[in-house]
PDB file of N, CA and C in Angstrom:
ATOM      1  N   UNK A   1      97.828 102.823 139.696  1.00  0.00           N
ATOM      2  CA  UNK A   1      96.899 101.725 139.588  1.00  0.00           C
ATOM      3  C   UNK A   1      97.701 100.430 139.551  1.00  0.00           C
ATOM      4  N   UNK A   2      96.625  99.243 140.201  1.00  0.00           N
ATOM      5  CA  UNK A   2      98.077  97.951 140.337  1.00  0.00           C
ATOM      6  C   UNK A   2      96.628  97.036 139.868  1.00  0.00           C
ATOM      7  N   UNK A   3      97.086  95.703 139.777  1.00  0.00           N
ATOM      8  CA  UNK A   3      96.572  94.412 139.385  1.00  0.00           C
ATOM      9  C   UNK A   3      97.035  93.836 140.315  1.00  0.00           C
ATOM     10  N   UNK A   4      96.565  92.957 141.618  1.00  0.00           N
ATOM     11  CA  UNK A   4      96.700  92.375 142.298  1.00  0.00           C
ATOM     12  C   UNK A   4      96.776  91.040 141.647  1.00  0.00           C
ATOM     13  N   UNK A   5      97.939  90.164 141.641  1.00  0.00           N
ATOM     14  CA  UNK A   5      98.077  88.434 141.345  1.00  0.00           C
ATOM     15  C   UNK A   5      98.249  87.817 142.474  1.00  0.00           C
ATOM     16  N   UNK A   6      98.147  88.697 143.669  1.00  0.00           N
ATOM     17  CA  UNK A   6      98.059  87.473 145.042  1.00  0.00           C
ATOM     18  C   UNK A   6      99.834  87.461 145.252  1.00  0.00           C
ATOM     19  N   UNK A   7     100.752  88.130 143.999  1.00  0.00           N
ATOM     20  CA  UNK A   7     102.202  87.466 144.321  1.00  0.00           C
ATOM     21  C   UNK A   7     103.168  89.165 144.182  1.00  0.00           C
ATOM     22  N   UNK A   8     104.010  89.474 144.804  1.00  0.00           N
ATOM     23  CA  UNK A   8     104.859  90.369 144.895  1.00  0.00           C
ATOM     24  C   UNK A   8     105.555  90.407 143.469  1.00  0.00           C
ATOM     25  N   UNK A   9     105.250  91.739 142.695  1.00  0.00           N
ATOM     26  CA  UNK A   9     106.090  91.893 141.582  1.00  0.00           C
ATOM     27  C   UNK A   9     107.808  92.083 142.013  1.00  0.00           C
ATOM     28  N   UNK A  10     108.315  91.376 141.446  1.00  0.00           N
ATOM     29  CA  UNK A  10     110.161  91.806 141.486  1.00  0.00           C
ATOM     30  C   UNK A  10     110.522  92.513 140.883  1.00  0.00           C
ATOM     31  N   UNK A  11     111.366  93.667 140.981  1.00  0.00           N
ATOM     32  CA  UNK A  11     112.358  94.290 140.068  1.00  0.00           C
ATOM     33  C   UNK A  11     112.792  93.496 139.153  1.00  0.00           C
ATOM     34  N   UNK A  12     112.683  94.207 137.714  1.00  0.00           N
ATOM     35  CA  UNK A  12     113.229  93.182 136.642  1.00  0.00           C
ATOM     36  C   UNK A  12     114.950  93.478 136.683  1.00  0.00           C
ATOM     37  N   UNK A  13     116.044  92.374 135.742  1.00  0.00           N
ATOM     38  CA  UNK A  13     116.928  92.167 136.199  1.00  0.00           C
ATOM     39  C   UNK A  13     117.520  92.724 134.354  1.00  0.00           C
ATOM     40  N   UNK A  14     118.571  93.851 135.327  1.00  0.00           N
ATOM     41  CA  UNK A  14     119.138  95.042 134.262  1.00  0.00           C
ATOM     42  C   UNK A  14     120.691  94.777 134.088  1.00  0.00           C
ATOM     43  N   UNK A  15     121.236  94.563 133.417  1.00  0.00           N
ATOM     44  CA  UNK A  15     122.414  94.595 133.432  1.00  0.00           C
ATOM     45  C   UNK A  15     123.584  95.176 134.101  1.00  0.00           C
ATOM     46  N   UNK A  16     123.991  94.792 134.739  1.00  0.00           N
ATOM     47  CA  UNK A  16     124.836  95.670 135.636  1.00  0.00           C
ATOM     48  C   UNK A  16     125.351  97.021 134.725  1.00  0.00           C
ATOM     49  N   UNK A  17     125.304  98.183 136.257  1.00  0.00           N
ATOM     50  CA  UNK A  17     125.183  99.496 135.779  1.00  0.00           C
ATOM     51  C   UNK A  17     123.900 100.115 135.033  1.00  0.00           C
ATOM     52  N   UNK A  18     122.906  99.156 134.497  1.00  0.00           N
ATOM     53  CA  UNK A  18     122.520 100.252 133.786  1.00  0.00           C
ATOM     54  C   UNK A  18     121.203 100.545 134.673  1.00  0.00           C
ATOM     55  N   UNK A  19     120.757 101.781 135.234  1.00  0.00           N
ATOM     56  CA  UNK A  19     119.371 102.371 135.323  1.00  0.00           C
ATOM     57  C   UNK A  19     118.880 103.436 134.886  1.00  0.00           C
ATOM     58  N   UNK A  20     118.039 102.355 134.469  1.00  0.00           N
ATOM     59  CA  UNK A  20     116.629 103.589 133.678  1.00  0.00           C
ATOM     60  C   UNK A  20     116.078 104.568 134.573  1.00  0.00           C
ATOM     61  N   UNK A  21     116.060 105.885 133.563  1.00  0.00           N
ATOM     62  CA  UNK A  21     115.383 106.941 134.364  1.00  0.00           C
ATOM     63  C   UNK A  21     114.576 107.321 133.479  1.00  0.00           C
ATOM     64  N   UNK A  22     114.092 106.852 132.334  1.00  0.00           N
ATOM     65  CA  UNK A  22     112.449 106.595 132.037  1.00  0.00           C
ATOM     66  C   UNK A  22     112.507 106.212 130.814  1.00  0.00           C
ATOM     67  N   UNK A  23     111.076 105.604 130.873  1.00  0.00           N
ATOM     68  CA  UNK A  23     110.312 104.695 130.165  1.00  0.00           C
ATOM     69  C   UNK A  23     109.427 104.891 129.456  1.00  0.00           C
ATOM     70  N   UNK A  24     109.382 104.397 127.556  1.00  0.00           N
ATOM     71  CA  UNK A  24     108.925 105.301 126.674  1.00  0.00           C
ATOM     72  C   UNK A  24     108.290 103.773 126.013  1.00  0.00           C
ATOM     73  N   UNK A  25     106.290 104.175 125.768  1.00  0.00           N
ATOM     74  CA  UNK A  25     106.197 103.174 124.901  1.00  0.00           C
ATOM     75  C   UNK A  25     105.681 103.185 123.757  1.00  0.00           C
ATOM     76  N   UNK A  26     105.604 102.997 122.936  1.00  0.00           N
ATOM     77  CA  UNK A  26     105.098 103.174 121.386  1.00  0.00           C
ATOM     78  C   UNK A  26     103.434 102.281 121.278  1.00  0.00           C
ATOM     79  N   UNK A  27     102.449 103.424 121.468  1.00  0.00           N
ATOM     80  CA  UNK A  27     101.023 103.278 121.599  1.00  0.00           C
ATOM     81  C   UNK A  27     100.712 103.649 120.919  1.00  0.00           C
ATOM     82  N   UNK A  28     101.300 103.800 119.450  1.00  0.00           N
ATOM     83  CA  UNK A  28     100.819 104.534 117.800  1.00  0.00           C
ATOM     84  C   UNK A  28      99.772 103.762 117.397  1.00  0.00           C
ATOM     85  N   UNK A  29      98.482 104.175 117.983  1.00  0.00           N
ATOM     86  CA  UNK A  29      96.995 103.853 117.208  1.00  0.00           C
ATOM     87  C   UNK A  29      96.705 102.413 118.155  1.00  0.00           C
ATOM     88  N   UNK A  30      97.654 102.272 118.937  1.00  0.00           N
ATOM     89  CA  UNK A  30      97.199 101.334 120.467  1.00  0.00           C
ATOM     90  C   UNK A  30      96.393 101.714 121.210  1.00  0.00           C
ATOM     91  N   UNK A  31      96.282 102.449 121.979  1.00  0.00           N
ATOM     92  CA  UNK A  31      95.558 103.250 122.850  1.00  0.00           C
ATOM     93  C   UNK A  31      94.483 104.559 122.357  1.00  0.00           C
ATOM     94  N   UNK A  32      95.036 105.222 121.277  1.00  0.00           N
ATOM     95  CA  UNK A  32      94.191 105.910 120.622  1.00  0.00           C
ATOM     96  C   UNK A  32      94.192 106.118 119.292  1.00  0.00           C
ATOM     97  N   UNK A  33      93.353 106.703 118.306  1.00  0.00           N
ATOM     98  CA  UNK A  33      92.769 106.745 116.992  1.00  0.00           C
ATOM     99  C   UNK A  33      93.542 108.024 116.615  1.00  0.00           C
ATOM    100  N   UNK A  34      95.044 107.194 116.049  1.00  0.00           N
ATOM    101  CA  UNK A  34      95.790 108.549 115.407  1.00  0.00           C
ATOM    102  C   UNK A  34      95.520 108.994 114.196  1.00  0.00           C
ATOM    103  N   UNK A  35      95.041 107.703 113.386  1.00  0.00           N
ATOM    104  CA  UNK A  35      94.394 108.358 111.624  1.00  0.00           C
ATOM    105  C   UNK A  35      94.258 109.672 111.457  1.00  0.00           C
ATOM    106  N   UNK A  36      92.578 110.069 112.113  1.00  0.00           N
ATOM    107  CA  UNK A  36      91.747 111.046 111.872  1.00  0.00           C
ATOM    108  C   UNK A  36      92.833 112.450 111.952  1.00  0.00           C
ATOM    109  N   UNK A  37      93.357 112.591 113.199  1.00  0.00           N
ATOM    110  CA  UNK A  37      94.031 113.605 113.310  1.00  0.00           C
ATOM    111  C   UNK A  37      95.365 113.783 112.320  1.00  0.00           C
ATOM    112  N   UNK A  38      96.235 112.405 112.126  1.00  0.00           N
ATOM    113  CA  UNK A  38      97.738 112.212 111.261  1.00  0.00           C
ATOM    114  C   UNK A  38      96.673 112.769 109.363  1.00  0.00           C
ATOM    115  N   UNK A  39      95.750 111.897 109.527  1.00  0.00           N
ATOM    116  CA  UNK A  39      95.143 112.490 108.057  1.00  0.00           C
ATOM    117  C   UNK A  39      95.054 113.923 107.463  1.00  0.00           C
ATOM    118  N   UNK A  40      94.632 114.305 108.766  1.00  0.00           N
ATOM    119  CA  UNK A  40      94.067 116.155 108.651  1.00  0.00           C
ATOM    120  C   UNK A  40      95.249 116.950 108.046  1.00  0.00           C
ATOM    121  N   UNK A  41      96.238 116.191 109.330  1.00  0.00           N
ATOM    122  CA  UNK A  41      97.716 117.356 108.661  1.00  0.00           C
ATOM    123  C   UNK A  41      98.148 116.964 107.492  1.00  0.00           C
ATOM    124  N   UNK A  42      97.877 115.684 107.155  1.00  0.00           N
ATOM    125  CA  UNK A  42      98.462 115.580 106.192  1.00  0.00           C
ATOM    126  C   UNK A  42      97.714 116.701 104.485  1.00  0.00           C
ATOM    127  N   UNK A  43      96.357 116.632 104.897  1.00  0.00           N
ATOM    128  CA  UNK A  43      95.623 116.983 103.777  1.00  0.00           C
ATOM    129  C   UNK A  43      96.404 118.759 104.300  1.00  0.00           C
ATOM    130  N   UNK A  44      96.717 119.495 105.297  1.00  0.00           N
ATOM    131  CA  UNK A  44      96.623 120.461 105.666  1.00  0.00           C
ATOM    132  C   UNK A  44      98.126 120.787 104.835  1.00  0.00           C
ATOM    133  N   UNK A  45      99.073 119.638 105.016  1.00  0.00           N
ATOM    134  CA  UNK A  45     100.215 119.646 104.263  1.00  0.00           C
ATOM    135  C   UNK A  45      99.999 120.075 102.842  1.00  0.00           C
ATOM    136  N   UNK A  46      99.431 119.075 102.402  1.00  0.00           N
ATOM    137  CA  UNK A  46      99.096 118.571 100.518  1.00  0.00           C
ATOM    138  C   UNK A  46      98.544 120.577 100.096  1.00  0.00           C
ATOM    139  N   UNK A  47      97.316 120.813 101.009  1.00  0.00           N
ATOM    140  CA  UNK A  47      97.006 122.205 100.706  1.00  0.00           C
ATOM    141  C   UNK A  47      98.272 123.272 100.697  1.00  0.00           C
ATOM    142  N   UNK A  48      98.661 123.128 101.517  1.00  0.00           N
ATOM    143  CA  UNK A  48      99.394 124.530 101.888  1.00  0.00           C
ATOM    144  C   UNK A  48     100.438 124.521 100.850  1.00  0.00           C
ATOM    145  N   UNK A  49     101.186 123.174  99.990  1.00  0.00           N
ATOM    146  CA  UNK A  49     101.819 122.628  98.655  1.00  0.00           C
ATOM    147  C   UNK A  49     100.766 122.745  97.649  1.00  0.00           C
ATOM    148  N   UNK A  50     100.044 123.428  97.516  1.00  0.00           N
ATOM    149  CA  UNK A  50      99.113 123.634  96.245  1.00  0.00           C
ATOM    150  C   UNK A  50      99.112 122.077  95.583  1.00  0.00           C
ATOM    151  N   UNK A  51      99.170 121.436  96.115  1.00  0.00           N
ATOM    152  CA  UNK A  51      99.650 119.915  95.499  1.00  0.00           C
ATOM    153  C   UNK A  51      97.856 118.785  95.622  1.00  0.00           C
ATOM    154  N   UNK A  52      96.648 119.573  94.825  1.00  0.00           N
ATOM    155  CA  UNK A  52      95.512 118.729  94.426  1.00  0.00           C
ATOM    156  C   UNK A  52      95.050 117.596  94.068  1.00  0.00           C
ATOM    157  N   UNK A  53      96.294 117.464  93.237  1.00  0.00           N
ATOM    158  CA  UNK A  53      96.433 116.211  92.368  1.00  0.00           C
ATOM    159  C   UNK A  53      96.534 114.899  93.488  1.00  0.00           C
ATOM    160  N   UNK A  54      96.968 115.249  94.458  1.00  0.00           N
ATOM    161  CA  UNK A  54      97.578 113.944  95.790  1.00  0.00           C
ATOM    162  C   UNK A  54      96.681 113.470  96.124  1.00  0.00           C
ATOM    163  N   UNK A  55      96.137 112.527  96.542  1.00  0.00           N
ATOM    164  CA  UNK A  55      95.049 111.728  97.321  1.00  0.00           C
ATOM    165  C   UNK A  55      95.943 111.651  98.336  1.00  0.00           C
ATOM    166  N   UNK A  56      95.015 112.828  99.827  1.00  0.00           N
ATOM    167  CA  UNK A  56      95.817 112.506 101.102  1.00  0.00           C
ATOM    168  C   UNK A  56      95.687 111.824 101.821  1.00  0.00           C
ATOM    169  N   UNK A  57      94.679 110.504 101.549  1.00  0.00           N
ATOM    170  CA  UNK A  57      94.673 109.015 102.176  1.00  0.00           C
ATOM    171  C   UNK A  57      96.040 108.417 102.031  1.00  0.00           C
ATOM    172  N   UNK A  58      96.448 108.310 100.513  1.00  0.00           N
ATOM    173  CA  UNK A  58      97.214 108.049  99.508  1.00  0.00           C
ATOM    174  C   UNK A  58      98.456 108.575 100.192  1.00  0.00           C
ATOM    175  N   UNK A  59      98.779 109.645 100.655  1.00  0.00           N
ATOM    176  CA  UNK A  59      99.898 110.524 100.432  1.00  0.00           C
ATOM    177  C   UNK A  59     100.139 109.727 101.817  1.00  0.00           C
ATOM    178  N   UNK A  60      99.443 109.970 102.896  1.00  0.00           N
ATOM    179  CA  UNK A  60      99.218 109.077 104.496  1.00  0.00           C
ATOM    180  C   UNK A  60      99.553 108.167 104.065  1.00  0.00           C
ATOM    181  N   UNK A  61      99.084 107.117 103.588  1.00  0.00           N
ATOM    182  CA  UNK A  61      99.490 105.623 103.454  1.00  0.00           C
ATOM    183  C   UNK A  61     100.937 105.020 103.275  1.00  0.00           C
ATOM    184  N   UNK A  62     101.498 106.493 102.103  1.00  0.00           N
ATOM    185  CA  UNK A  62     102.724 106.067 101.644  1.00  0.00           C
ATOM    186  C   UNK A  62     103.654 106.410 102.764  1.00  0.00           C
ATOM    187  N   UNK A  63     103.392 107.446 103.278  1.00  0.00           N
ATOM    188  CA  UNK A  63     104.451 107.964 104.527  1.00  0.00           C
ATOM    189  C   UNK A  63     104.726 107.121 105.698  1.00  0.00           C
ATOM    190  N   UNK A  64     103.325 106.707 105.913  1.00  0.00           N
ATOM    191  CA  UNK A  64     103.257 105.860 107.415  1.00  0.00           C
ATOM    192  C   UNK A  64     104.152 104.091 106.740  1.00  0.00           C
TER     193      UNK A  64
END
C-alpha cells in the first residue's frame, strides 16, 4: 500500500556500510489493545503462584 504526495519517495541516507535487512517497530497498544490479553496472563500468572492476595491490575501496572 502507498500514499501518493504527487513527489518520488528517496531512499533514506544510511551511513556508509550499513544495510538494513529488517525493520522492527514498537506498536505496544498503538495499533492494538494489548491490556485485555497482557492482563489475563498476568492474573493466569498470580493463579498458578497461589498468590490471591495480588491485585492483577496492580501486579500489571507495576511490571509494565
Amino acid at each position: 500500500m502507498s500514499i501518493g504526495t504527487g513527489q518520488h519517495a528517496s531512499k533514506p541516507k544510511l551511513p556508509m556500510g550499513i544495510e538494513p535487512r529488517m525493520l522492527s517497530f514498537d506498536v505496544y497498544g498503538t495499533l492494538i489493545n494489548t491490556t485485555p490479553a497482557n492482563l489475563q496472563a498476568f492474573r493466569s500468572i498470580l493463579h498458578e503462584a497461589s498468590e490471591t492476595n495480588v491485585d492483577p491490575m496492580e501486579f500489571y501496572s507495576f511490571c509494565e
